[in-house]
N, C-alpha and C. Protein backbone atom coordinates (compact mmCIF):
# COMPACT_ATOMS: atom_id res chain seq x y z
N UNK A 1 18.39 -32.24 -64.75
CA UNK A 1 18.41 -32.60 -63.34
C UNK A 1 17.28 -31.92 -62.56
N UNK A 2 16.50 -31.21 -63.15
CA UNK A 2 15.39 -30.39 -62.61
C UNK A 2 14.53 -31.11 -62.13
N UNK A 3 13.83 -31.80 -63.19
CA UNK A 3 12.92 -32.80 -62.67
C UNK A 3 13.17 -34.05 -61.93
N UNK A 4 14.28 -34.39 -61.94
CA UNK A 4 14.80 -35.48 -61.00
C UNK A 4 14.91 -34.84 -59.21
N UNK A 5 15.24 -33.54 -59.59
CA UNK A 5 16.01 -33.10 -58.31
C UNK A 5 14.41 -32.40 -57.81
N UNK A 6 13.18 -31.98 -58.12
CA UNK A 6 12.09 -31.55 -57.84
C UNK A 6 11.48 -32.85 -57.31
N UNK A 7 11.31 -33.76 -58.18
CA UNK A 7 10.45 -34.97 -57.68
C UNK A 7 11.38 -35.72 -56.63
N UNK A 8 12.49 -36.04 -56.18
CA UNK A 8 12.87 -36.31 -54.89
C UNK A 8 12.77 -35.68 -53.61
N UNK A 9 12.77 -33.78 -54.36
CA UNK A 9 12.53 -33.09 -53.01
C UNK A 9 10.68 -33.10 -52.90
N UNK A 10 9.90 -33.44 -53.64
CA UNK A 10 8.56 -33.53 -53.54
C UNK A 10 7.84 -35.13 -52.56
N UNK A 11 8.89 -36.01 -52.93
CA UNK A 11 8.81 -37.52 -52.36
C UNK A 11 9.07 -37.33 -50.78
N UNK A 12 10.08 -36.58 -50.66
CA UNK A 12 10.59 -36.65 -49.28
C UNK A 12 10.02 -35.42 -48.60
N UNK A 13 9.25 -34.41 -49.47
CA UNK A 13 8.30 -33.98 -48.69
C UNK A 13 7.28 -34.50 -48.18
N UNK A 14 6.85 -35.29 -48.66
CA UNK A 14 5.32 -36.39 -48.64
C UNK A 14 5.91 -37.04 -47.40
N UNK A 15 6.63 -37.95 -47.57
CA UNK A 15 7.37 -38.85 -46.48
C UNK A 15 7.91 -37.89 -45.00
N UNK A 16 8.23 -36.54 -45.61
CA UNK A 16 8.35 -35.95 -43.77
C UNK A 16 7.50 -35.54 -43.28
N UNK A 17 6.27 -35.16 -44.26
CA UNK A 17 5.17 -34.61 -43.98
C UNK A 17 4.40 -35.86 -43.11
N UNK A 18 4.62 -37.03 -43.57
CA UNK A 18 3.59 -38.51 -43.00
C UNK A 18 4.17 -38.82 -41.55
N UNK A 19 5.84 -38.62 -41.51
CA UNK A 19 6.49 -39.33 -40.19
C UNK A 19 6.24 -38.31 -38.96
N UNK A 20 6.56 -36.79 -39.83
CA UNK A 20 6.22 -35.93 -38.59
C UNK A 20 4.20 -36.27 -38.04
N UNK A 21 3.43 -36.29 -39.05
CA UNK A 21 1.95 -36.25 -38.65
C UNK A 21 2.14 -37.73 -37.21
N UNK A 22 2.70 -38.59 -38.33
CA UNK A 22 2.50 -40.11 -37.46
C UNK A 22 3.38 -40.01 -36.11
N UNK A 23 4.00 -39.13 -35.92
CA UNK A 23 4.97 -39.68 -34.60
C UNK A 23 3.89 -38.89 -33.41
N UNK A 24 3.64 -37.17 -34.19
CA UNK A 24 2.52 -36.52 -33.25
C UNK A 24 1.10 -37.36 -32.88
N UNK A 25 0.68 -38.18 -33.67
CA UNK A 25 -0.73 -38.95 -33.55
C UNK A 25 -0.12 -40.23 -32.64
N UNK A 26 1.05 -40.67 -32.43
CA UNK A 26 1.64 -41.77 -31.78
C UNK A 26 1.83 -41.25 -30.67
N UNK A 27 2.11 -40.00 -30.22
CA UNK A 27 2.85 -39.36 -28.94
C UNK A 27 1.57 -38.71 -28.38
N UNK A 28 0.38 -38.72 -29.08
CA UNK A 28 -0.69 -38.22 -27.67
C UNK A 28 -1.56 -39.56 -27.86
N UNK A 29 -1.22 -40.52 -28.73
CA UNK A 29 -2.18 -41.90 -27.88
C UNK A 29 -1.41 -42.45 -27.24
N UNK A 30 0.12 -42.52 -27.56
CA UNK A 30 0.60 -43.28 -26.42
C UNK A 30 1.74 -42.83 -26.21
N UNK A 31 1.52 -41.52 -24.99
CA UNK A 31 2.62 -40.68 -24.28
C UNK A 31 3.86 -41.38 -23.62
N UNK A 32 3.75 -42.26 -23.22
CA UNK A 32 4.88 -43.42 -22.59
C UNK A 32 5.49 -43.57 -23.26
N UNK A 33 5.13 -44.43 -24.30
CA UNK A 33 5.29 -45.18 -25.47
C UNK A 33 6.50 -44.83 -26.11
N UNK A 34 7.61 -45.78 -26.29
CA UNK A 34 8.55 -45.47 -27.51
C UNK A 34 8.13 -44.99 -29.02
N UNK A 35 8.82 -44.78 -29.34
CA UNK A 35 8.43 -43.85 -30.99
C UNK A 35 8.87 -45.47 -32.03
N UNK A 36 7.58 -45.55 -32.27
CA UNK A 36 7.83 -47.11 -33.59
C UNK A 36 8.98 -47.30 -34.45
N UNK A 37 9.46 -48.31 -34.75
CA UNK A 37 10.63 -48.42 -35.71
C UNK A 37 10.26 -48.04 -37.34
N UNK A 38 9.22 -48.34 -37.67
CA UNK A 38 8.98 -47.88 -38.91
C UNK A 38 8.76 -46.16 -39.10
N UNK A 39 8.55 -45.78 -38.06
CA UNK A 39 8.41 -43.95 -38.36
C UNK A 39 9.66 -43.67 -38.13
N UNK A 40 10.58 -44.47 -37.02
CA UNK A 40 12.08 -43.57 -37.50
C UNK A 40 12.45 -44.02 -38.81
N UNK A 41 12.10 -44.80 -39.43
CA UNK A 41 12.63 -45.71 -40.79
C UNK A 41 12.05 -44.55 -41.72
N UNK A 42 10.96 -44.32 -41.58
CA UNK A 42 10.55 -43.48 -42.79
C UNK A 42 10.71 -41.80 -42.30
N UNK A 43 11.51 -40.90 -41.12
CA UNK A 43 11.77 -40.13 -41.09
C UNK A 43 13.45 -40.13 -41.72
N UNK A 44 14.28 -41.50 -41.90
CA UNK A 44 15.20 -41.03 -41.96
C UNK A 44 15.71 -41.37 -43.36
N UNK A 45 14.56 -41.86 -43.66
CA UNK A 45 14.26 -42.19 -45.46
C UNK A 45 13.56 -40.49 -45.82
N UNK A 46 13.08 -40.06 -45.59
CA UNK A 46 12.54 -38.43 -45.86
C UNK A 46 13.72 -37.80 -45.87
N UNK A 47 14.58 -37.77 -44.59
CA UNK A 47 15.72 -36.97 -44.64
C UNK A 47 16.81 -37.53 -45.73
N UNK A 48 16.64 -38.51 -46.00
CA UNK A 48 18.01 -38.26 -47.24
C UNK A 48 17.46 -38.55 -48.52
N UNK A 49 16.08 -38.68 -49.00
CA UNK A 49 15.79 -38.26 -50.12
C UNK A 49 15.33 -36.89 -50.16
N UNK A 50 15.35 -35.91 -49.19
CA UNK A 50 15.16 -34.44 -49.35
C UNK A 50 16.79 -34.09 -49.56
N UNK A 51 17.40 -34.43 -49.11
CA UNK A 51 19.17 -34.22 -48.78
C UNK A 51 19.84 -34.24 -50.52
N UNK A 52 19.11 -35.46 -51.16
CA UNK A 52 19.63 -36.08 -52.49
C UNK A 52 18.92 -34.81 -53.48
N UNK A 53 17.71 -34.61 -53.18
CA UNK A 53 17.20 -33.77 -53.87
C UNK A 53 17.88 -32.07 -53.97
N UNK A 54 18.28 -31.74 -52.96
CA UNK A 54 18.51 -30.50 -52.85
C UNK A 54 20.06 -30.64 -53.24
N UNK A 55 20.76 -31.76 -52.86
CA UNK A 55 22.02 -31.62 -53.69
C UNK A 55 22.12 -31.38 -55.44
N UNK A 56 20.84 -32.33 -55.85
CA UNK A 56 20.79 -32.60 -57.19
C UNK A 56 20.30 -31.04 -58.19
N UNK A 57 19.59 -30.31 -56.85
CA UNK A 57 19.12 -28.88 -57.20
C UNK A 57 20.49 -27.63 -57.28
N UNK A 58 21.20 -28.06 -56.59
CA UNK A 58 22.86 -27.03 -56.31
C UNK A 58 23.06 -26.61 -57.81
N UNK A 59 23.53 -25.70 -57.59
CA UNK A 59 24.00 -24.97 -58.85
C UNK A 59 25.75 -25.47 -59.08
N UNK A 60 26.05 -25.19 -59.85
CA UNK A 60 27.80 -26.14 -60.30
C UNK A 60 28.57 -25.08 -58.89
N UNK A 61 29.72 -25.87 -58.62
CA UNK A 61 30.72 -24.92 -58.08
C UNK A 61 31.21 -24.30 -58.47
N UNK A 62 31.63 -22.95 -57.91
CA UNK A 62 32.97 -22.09 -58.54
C UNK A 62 34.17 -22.90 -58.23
N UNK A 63 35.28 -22.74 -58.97
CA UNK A 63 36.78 -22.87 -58.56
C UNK A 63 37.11 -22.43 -56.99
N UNK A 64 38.34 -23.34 -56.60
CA UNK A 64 38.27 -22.43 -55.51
C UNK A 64 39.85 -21.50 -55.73
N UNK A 65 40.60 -21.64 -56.41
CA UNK A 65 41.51 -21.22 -56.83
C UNK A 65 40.95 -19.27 -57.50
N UNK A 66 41.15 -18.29 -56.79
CA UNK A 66 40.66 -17.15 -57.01
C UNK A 66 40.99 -16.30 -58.51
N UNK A 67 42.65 -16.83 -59.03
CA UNK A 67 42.76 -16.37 -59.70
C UNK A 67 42.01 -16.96 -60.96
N UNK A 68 41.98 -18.33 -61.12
CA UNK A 68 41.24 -19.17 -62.23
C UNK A 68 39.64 -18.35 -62.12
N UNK A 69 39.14 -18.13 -61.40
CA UNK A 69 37.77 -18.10 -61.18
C UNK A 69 37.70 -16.44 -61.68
N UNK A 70 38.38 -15.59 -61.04
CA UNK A 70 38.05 -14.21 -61.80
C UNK A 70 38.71 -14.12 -63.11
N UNK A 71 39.72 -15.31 -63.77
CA UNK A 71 39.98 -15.35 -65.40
C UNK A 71 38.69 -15.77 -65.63
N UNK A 72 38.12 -16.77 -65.43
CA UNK A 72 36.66 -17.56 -65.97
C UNK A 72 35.94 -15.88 -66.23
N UNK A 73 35.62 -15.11 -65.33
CA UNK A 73 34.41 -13.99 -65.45
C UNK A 73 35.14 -13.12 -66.31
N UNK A 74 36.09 -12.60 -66.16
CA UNK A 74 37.00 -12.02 -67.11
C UNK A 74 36.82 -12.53 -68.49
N UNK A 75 37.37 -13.33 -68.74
CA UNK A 75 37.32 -14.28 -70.28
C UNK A 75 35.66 -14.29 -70.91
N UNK A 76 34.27 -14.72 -69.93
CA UNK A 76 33.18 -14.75 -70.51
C UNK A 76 32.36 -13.83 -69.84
N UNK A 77 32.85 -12.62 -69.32
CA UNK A 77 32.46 -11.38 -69.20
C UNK A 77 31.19 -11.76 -68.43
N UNK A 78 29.80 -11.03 -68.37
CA UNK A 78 28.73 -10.87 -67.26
C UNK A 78 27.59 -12.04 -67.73
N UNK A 79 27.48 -12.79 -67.14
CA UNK A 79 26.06 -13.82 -67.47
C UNK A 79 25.17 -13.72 -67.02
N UNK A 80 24.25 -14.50 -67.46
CA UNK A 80 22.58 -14.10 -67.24
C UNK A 80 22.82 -15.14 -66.01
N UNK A 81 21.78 -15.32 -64.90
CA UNK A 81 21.48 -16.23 -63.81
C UNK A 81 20.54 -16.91 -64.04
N UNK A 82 19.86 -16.69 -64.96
CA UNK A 82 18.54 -16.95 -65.83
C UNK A 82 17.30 -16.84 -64.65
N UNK A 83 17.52 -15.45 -64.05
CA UNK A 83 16.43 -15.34 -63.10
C UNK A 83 16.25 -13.90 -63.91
N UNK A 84 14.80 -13.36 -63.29
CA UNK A 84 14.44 -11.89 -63.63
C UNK A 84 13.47 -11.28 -62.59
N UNK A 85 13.94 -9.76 -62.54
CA UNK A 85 13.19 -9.36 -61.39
C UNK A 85 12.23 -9.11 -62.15
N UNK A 86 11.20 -8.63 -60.79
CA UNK A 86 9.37 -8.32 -60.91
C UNK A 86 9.63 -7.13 -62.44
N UNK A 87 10.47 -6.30 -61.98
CA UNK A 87 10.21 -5.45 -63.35
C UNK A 87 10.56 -5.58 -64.92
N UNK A 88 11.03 -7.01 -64.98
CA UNK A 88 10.92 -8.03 -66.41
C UNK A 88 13.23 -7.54 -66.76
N UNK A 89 13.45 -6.76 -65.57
CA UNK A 89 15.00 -6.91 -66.07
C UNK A 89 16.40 -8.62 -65.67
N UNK A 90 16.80 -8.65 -66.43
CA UNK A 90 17.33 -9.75 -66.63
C UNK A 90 18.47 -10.02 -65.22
N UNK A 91 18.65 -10.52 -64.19
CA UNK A 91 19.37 -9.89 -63.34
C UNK A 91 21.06 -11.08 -63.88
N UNK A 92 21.90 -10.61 -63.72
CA UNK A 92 22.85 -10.50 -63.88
C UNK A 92 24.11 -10.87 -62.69
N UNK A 93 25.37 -11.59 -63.32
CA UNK A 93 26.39 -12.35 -62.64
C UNK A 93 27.01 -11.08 -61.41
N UNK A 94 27.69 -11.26 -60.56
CA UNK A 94 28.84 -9.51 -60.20
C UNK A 94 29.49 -9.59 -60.73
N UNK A 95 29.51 -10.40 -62.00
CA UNK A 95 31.51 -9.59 -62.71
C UNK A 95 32.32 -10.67 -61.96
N UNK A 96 33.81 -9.42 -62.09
CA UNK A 96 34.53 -9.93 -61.45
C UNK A 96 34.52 -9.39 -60.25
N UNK A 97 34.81 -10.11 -58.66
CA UNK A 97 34.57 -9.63 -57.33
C UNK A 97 35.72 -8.93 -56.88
N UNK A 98 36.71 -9.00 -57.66
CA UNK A 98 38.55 -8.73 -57.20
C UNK A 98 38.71 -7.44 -58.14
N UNK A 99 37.84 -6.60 -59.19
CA UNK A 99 38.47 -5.89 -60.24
C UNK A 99 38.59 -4.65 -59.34
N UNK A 100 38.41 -4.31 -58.19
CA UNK A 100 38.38 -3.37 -57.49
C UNK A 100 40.18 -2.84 -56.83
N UNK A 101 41.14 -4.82 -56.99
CA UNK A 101 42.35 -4.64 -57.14
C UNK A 101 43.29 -3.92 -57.81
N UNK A 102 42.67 -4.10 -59.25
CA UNK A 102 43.37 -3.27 -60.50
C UNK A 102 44.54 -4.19 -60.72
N UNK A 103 44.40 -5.42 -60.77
CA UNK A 103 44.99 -6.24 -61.23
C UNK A 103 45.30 -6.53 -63.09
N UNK A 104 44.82 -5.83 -63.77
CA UNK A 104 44.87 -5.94 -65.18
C UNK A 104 46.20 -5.45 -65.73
N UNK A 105 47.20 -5.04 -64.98
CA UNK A 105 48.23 -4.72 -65.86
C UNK A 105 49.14 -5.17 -65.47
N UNK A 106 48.87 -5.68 -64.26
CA UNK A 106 50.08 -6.50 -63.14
C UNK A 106 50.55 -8.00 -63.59
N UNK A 107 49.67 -9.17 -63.44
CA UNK A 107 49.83 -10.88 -63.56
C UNK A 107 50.13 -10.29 -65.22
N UNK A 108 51.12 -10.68 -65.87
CA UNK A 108 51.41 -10.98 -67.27
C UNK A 108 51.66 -9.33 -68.00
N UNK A 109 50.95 -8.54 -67.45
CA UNK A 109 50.61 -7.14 -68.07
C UNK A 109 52.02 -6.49 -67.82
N UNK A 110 52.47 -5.46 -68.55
CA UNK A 110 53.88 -4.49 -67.85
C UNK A 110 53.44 -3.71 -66.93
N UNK A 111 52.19 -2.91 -66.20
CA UNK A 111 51.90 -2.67 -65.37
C UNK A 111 52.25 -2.75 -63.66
N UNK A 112 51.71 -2.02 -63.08
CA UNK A 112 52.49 -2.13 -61.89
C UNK A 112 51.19 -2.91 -60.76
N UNK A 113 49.97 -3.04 -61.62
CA UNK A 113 49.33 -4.14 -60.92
C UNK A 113 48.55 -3.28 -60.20
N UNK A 114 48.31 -4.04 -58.53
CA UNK A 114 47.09 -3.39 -58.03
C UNK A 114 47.55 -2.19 -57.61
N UNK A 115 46.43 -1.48 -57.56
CA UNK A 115 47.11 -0.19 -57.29
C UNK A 115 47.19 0.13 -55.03
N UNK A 116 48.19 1.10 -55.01
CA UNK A 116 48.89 0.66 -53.93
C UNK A 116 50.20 0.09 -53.53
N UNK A 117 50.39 -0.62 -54.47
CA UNK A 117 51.42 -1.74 -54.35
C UNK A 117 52.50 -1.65 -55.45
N UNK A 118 53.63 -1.75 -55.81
CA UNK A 118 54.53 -1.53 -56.83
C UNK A 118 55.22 -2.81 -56.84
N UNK A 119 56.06 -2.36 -58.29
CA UNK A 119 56.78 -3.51 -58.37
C UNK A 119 58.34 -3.51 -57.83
N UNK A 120 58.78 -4.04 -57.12
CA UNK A 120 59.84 -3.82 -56.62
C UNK A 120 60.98 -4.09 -57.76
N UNK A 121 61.19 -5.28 -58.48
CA UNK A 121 62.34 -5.29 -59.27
C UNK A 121 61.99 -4.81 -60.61
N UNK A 122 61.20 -3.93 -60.93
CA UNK A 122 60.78 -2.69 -61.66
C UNK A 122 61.19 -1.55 -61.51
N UNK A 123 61.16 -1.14 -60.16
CA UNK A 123 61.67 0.06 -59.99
C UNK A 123 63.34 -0.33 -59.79
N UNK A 124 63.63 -1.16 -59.23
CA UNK A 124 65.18 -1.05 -59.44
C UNK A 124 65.61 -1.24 -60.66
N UNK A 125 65.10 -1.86 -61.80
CA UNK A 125 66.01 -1.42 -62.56
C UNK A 125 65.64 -0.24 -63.12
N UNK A 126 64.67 0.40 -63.19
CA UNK A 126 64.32 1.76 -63.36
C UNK A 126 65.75 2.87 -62.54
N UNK A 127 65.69 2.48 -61.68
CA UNK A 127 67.01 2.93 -61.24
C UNK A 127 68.09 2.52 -61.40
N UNK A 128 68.57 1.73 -61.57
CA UNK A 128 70.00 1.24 -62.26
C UNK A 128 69.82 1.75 -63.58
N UNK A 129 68.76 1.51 -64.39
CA UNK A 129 68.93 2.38 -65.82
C UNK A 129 69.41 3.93 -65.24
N UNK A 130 68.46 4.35 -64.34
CA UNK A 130 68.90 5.92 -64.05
C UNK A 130 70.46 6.21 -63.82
N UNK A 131 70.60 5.26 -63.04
CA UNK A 131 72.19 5.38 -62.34
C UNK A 131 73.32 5.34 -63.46
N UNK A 132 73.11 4.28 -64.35
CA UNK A 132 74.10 4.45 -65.96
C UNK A 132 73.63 5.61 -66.65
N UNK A 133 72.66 6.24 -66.59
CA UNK A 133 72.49 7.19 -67.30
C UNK A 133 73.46 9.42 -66.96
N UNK A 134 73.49 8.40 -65.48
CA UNK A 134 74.29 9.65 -64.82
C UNK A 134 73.00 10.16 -64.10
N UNK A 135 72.55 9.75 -63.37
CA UNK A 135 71.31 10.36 -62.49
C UNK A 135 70.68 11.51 -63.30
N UNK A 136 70.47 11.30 -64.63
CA UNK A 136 69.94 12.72 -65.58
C UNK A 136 68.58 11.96 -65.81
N UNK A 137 67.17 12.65 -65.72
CA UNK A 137 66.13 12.17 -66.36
C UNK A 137 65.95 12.21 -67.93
């Protein structure tokens, strides 16, 4: 899609580049003058083959569902962007954006999840075990 999505945004550069020149060369010979039907035709032909192009350039979506999307980075760990800075290092995905939760022991895990937060019908039966036990640790 590279070259499809380059040569539409290159076409409709040409084409905004011609309507903007032609409307300025139309508006100081003839200041009165309505703006021609063919230059709005070909400004608004520029604008949506630049529009098509830059969609066709978008990178895929993320999920918008948060938990699916930090399993995705989780599951295939850190990826390349396939960009690199000036100093030849490979620059790299953020991970996951949520691991700062401490969510890894919580969803599915026996853990008590993010930290901060507990599990409520964890600790009660933690205490009802206590309570049959005779309040003895």
């Amino acid at each position: 899609m590279t070259l499809l999505s380059t040569t539409l945004n290159a076409v409709g550069l040409i084409f905004l580049t011609h309507a903007v020149y032609s409307t300025h060369e139309h508006t100081t010979t003839f200041p009165s003058a309505p703006l021609p039907l063919d230059i709005t035709v070909e400004l608004l032909f520029s604008t949506l083959v630049l529009s098509a192009g830059i969609v066709f350039a978008s990178p895929s979506l993320k999920p918008i569902q948060w938990s699916r999307w930090a399993g995705k980075i989780e599951r295939e760990g850190r990826q390349s962007e396939g960009t690199w800075t000036r100093e030849g290092e490979e620059v790299l995905d953020e991970g996951d954006p949520y691991a700062f939760l401490g969510l890894d022991g919580g969803i599915g895990g026996k853990g008590e999840g993010r930290r901060g937060f507990w599990d409520v019908r964890g600790k009660r039966q933690e205490y009802a075990e206590w309570v049959k036990s005779g309040g003895k640790n």
